[in-house]
N, C-alpha and C. Protein backbone atom coordinates (compact mmCIF):
# COMPACT_ATOMS: atom_id res chain seq x y z
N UNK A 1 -11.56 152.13 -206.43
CA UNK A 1 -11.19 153.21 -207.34
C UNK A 1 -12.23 154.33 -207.25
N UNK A 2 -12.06 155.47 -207.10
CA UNK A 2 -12.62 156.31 -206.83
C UNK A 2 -12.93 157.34 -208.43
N UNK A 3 -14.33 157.36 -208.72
CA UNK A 3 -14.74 158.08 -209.65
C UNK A 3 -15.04 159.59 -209.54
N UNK A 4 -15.07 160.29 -210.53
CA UNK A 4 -15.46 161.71 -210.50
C UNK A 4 -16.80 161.68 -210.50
N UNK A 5 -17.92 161.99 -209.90
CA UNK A 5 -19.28 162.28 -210.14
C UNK A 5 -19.72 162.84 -211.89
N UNK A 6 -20.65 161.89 -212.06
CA UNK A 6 -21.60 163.21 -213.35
C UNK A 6 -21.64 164.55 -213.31
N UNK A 7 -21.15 165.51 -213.79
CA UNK A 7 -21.52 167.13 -213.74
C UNK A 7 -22.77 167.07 -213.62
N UNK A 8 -23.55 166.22 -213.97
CA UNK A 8 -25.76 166.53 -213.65
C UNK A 8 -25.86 166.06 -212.01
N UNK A 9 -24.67 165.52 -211.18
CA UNK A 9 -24.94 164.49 -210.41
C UNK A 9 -24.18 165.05 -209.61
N UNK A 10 -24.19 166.47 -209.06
CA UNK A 10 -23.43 167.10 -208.41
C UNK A 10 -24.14 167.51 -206.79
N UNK A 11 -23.42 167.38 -206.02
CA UNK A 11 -24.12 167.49 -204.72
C UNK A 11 -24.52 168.91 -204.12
N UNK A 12 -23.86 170.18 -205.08
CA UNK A 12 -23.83 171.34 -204.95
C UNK A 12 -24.55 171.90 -206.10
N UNK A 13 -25.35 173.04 -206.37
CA UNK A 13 -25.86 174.09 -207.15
C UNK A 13 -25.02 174.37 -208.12
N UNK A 14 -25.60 174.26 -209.51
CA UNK A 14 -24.75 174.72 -211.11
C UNK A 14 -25.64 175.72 -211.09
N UNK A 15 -24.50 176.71 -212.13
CA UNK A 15 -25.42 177.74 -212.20
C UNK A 15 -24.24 178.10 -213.44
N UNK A 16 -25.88 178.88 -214.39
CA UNK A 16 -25.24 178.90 -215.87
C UNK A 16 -25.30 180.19 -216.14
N UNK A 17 -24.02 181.34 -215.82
CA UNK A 17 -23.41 182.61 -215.66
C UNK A 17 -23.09 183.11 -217.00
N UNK A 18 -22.85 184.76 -216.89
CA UNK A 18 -22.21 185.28 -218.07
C UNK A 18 -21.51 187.10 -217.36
N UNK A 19 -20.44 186.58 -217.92
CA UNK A 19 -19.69 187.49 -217.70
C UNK A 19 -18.94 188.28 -218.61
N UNK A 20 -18.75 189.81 -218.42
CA UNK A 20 -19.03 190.96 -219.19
C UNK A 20 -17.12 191.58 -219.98
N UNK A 21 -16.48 190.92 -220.71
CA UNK A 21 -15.01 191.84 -220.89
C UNK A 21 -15.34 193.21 -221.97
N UNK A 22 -15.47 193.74 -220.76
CA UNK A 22 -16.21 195.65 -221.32
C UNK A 22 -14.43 196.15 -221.04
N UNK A 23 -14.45 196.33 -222.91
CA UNK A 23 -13.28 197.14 -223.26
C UNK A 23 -13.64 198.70 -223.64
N UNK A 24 -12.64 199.56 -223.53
CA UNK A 24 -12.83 200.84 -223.91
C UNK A 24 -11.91 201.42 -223.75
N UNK A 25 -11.53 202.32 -224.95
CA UNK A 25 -9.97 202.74 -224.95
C UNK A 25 -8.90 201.94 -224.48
N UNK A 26 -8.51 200.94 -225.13
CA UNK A 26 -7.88 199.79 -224.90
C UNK A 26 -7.32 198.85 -223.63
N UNK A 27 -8.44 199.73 -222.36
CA UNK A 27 -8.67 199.20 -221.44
C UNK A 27 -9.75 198.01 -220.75
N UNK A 28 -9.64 197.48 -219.98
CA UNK A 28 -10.75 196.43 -219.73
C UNK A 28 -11.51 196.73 -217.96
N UNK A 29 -12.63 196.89 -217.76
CA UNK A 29 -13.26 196.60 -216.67
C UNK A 29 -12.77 195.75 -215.99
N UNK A 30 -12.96 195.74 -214.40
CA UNK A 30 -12.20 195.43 -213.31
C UNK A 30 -13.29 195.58 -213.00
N UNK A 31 -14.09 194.47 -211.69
CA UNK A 31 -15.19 195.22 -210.66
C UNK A 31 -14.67 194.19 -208.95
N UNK A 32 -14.87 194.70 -207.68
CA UNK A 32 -13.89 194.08 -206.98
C UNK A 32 -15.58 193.60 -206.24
N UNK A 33 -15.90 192.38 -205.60
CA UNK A 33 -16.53 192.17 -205.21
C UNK A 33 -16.45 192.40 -203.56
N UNK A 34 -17.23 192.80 -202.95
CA UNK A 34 -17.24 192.99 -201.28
C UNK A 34 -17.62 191.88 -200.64
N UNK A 35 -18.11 191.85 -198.97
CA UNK A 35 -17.84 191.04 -198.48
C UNK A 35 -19.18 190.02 -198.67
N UNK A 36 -19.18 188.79 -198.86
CA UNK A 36 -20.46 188.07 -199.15
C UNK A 36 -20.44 186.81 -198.48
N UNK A 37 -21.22 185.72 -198.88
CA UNK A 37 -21.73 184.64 -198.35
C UNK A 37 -20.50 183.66 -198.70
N UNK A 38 -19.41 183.54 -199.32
CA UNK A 38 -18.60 182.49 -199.61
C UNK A 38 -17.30 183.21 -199.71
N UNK A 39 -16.57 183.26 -198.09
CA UNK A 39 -15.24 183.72 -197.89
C UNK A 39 -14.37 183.75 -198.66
N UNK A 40 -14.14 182.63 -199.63
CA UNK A 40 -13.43 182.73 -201.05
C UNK A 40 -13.72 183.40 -202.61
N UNK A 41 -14.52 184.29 -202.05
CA UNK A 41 -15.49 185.46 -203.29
C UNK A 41 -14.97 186.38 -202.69
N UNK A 42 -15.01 186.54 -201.20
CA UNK A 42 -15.16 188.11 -200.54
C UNK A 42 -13.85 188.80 -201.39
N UNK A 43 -14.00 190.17 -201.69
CA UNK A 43 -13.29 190.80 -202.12
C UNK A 43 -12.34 190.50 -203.47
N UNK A 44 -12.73 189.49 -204.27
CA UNK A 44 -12.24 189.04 -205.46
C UNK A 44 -12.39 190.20 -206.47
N UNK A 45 -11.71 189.90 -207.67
CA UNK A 45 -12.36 190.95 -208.79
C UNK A 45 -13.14 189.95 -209.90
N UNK A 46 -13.77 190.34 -210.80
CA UNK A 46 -14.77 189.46 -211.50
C UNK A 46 -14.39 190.53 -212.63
N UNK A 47 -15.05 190.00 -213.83
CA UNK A 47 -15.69 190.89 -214.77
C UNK A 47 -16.78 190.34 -214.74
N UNK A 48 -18.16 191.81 -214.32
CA UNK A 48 -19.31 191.60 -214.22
C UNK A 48 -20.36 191.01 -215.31
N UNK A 49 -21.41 190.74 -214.36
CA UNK A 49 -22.26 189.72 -214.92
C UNK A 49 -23.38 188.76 -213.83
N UNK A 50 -23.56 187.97 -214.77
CA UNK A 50 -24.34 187.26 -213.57
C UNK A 50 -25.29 185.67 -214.09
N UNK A 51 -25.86 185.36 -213.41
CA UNK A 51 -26.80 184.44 -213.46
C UNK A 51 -28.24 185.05 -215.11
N UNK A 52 -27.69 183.70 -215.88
CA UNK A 52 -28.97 183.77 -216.79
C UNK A 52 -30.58 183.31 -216.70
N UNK A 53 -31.44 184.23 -216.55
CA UNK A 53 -32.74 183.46 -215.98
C UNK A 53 -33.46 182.79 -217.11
N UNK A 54 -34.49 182.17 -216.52
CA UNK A 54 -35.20 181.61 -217.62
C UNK A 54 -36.01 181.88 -218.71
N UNK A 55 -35.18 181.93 -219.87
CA UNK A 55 -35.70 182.43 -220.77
C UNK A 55 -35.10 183.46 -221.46
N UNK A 56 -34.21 183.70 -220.86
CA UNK A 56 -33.03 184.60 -221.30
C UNK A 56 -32.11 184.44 -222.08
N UNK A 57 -31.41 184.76 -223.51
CA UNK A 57 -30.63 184.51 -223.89
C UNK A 57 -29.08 184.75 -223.50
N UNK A 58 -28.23 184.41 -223.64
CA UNK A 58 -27.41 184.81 -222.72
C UNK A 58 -26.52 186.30 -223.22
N UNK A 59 -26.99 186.74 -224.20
CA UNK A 59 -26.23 188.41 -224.35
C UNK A 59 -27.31 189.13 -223.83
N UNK A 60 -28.81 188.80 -223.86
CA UNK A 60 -29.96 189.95 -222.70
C UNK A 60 -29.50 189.46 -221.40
N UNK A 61 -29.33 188.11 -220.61
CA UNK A 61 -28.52 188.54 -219.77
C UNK A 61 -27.57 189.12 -219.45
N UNK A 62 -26.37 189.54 -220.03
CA UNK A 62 -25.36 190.19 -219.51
C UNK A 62 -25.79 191.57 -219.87
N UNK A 63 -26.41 191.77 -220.71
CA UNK A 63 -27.07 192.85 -221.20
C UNK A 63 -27.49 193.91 -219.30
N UNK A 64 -28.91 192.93 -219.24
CA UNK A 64 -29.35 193.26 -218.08
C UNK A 64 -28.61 193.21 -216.80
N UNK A 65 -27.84 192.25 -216.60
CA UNK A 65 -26.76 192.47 -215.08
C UNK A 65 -25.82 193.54 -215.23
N UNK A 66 -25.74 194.17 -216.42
CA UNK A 66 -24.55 194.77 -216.30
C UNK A 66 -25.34 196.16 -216.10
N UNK A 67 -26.47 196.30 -216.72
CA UNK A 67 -27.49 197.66 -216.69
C UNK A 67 -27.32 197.77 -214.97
N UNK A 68 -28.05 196.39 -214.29
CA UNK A 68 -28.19 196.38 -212.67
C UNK A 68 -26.94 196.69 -211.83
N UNK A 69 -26.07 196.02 -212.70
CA UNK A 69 -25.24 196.29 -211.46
C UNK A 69 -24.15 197.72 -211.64
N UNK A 70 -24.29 198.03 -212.72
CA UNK A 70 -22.87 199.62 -213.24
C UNK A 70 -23.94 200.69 -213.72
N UNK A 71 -25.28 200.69 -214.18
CA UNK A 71 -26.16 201.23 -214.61
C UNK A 71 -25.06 201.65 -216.27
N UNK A 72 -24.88 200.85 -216.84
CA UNK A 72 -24.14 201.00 -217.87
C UNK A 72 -24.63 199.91 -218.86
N UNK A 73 -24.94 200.57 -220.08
CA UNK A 73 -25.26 200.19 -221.38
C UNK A 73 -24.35 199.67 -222.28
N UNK A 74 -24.28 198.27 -222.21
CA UNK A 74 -22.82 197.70 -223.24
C UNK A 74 -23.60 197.32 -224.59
N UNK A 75 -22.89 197.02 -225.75
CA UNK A 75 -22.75 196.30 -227.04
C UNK A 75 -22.49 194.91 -226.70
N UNK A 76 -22.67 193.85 -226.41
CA UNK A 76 -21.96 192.50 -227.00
C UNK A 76 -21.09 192.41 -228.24
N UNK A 77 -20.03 191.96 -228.48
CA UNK A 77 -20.01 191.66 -229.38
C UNK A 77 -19.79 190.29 -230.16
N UNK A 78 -19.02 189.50 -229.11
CA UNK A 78 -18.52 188.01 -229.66
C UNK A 78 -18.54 187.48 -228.11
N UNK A 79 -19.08 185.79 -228.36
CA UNK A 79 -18.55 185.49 -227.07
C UNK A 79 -17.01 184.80 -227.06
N UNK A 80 -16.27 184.73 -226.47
CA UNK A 80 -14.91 185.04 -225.63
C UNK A 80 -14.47 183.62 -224.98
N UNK A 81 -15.07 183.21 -224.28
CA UNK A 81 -14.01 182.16 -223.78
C UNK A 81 -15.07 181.46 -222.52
N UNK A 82 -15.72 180.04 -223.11
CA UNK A 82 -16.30 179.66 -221.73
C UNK A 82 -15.76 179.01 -220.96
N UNK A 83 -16.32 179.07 -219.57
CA UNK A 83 -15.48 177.90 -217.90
C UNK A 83 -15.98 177.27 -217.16
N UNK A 84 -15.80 176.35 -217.13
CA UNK A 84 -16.17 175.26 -216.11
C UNK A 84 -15.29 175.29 -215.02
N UNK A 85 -15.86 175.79 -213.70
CA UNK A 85 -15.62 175.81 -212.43
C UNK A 85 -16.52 175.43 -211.41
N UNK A 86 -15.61 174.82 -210.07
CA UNK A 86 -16.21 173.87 -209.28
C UNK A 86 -15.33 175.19 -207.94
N UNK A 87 -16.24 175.28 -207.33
CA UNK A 87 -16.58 176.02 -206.46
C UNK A 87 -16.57 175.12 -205.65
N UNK A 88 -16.28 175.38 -203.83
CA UNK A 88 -16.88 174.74 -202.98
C UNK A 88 -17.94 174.26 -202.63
N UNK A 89 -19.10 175.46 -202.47
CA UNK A 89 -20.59 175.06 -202.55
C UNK A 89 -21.10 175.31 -203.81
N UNK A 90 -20.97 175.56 -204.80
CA UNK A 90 -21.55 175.57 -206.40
C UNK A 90 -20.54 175.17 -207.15
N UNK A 91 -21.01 175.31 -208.62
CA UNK A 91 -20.73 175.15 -209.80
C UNK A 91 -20.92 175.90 -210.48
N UNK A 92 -19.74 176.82 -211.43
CA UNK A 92 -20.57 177.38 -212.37
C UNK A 92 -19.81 177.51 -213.96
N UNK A 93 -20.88 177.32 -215.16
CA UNK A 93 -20.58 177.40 -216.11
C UNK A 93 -20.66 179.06 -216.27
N UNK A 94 -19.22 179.22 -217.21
CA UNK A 94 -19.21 180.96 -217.04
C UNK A 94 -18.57 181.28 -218.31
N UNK A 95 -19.63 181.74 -219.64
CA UNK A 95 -19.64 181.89 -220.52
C UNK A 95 -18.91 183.89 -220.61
N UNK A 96 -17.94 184.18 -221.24
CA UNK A 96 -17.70 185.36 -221.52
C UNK A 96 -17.64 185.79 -222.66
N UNK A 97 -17.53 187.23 -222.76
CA UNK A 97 -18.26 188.14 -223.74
C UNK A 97 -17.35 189.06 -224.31
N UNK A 98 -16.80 189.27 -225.18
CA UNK A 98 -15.93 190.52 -225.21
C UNK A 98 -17.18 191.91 -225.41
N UNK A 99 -16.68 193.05 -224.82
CA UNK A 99 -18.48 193.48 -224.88
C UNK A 99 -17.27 195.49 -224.93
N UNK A 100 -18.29 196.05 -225.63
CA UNK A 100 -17.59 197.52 -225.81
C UNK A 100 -18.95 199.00 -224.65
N UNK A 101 -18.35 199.52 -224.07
CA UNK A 101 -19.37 200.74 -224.04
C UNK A 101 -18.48 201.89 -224.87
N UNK A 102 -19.44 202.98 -224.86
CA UNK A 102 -18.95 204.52 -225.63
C UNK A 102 -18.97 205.13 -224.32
N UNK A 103 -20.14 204.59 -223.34
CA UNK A 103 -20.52 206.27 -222.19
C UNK A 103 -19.67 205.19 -220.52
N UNK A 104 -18.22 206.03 -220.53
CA UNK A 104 -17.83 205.76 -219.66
C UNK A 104 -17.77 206.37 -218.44
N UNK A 105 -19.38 207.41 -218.32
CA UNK A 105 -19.58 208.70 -217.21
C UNK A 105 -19.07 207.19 -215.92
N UNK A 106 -19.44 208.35 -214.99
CA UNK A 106 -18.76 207.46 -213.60
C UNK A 106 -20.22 206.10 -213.24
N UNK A 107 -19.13 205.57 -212.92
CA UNK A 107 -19.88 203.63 -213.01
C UNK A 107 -20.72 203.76 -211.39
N UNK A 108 -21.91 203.44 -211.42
CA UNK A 108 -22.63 203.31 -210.41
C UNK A 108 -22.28 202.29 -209.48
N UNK A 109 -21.61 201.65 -208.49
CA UNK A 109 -21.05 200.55 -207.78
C UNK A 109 -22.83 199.82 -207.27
N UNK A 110 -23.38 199.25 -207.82
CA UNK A 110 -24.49 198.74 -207.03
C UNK A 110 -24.12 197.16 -206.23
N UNK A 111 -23.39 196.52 -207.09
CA UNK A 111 -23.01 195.50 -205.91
C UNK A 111 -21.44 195.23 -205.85
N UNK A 112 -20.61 196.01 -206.02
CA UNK A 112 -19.13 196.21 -205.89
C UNK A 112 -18.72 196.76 -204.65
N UNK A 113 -17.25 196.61 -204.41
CA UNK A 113 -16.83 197.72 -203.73
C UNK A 113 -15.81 198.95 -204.52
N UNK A 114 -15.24 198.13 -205.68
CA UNK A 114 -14.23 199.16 -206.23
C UNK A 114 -14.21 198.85 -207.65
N UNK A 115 -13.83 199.74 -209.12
CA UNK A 115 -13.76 199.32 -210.06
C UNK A 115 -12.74 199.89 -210.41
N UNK A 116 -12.29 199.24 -211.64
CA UNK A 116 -11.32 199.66 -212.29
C UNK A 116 -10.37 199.64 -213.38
N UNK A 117 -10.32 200.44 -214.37
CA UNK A 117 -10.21 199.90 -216.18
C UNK A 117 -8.31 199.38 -215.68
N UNK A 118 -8.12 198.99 -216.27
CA UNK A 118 -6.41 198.52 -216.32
C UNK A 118 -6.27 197.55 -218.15
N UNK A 119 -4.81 197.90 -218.54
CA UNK A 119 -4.65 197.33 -219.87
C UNK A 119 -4.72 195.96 -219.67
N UNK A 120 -4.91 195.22 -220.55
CA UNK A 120 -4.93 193.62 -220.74
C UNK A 120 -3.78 192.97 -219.58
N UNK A 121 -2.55 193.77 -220.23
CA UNK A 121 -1.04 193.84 -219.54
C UNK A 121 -1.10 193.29 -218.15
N UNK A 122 -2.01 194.00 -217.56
CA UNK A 122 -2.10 194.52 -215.93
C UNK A 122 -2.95 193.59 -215.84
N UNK A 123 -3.63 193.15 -215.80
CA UNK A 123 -4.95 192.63 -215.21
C UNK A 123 -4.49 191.24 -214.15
N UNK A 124 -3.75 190.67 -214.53
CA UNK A 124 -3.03 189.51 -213.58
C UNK A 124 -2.88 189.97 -212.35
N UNK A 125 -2.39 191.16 -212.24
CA UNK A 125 -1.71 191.99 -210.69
C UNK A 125 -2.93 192.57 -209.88
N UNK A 126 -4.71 191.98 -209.67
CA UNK A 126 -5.25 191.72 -209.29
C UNK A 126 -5.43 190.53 -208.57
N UNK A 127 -6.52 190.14 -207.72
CA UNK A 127 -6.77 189.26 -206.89
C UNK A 127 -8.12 188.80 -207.71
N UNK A 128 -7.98 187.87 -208.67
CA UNK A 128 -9.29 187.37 -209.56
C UNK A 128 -10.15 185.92 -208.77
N UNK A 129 -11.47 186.36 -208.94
CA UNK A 129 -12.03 184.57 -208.75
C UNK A 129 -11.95 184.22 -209.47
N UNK A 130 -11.57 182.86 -209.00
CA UNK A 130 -10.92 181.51 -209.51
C UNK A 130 -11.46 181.32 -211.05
N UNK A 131 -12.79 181.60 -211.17
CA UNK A 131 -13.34 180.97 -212.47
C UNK A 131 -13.05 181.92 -213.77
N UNK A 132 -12.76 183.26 -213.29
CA UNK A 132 -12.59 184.45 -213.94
C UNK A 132 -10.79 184.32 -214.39
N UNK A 133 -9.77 183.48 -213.86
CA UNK A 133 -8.52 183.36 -213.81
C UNK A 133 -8.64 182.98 -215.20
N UNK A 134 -8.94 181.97 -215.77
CA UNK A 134 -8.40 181.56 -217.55
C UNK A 134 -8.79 182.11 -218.19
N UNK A 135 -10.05 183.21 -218.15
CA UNK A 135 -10.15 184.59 -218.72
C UNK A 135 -9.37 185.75 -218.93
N UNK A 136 -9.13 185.68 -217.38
CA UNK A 136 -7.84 186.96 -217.99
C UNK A 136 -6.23 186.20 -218.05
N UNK A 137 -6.08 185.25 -218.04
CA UNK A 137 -4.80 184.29 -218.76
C UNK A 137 -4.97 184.73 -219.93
N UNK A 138 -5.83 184.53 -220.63
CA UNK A 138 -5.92 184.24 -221.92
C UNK A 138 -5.92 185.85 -222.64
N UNK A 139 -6.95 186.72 -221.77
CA UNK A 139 -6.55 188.08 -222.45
C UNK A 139 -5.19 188.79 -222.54
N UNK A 140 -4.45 188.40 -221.23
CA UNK A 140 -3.32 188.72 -221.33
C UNK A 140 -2.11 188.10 -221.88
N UNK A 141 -2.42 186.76 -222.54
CA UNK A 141 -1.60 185.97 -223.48
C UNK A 141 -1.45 186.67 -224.83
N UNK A 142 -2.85 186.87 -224.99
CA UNK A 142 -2.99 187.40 -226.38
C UNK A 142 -2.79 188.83 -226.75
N UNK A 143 -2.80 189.71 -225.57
CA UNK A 143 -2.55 190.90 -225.71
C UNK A 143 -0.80 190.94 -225.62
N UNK A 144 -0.36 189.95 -224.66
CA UNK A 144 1.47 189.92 -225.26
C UNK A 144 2.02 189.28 -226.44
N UNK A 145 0.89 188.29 -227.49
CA UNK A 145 1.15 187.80 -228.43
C UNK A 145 1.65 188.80 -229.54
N UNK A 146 0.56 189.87 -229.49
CA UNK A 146 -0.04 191.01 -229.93
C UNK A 146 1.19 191.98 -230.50
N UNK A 147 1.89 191.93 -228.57
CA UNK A 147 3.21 193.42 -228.87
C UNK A 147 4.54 192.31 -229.48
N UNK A 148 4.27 191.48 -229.85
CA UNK A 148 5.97 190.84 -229.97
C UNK A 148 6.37 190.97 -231.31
């Protein structure tokens, strides 16, 4: 009989993430990732974010990845919806944020290739990574709960 491994007892890298749902004008952030080290990332869309370091709470992290990577200043406001995903070569726990900016001047791409606000509605009719998928399920459940 074949068992599932311990999540501590994993043969691949966990890594304990946070990711950014930056609304504004009743739109949501889109960021499309380019080409990278794990063919099944290349060109995905995410809502940005990143790896929490040590010592970090996890709203100064998203705080700070989101400064690094859009040069954009968000609010946190609630966290949103966490995920457990198993990646090929990692793992990652991926805590989200519903998070607001005011200054939507043009978004600095520092590790993107493309961004892009779209309503809750829309957001499915992207190409999402995998771990980012029951995130926007869920925004867009609730945003059709919403109009009925």
């Amino acid at each position: 009989m074949m068992t599932k491994p311990h999540p501590h007892h994993r043969k691949h890298p966990h890594y304990a993430v946070v990711a950014a749902i930056i609304q504004c004008g009743g739109n949501i952030l889109c960021v499309q990732k380019g080409p990278g080290k794990y063919p099944y990332l290349q060109y995905t869309y995410e809502f940005p974010g990143g790896k929490i370091e040590e010592g970090e709470s996890p709203e100064a992290a998203l705080r700070r990845e989101v400064r690094e990577e859009l040069c954009l200043d968000i609010r946190v406001i609630d966290a949103y919806l966490a995920v457990e995903h198993d990646y090929p070569d990692f793992s990652i726990t991926l805590q989200s944020y519903l998070s607001t900016v005011s200054d939507v001047r043009p978004l600095h791409l520092n590790e993107h290739v493309h961004a892009l606000w779209l309503p809750p509605a829309r957001l499915a009719e992207l190409n999402w990574a995998a771990a980012d998928l029951p995130i926007v399920r869920r925004l867009s459940d609730a945003r059709t709960a919403a109009s009925k």
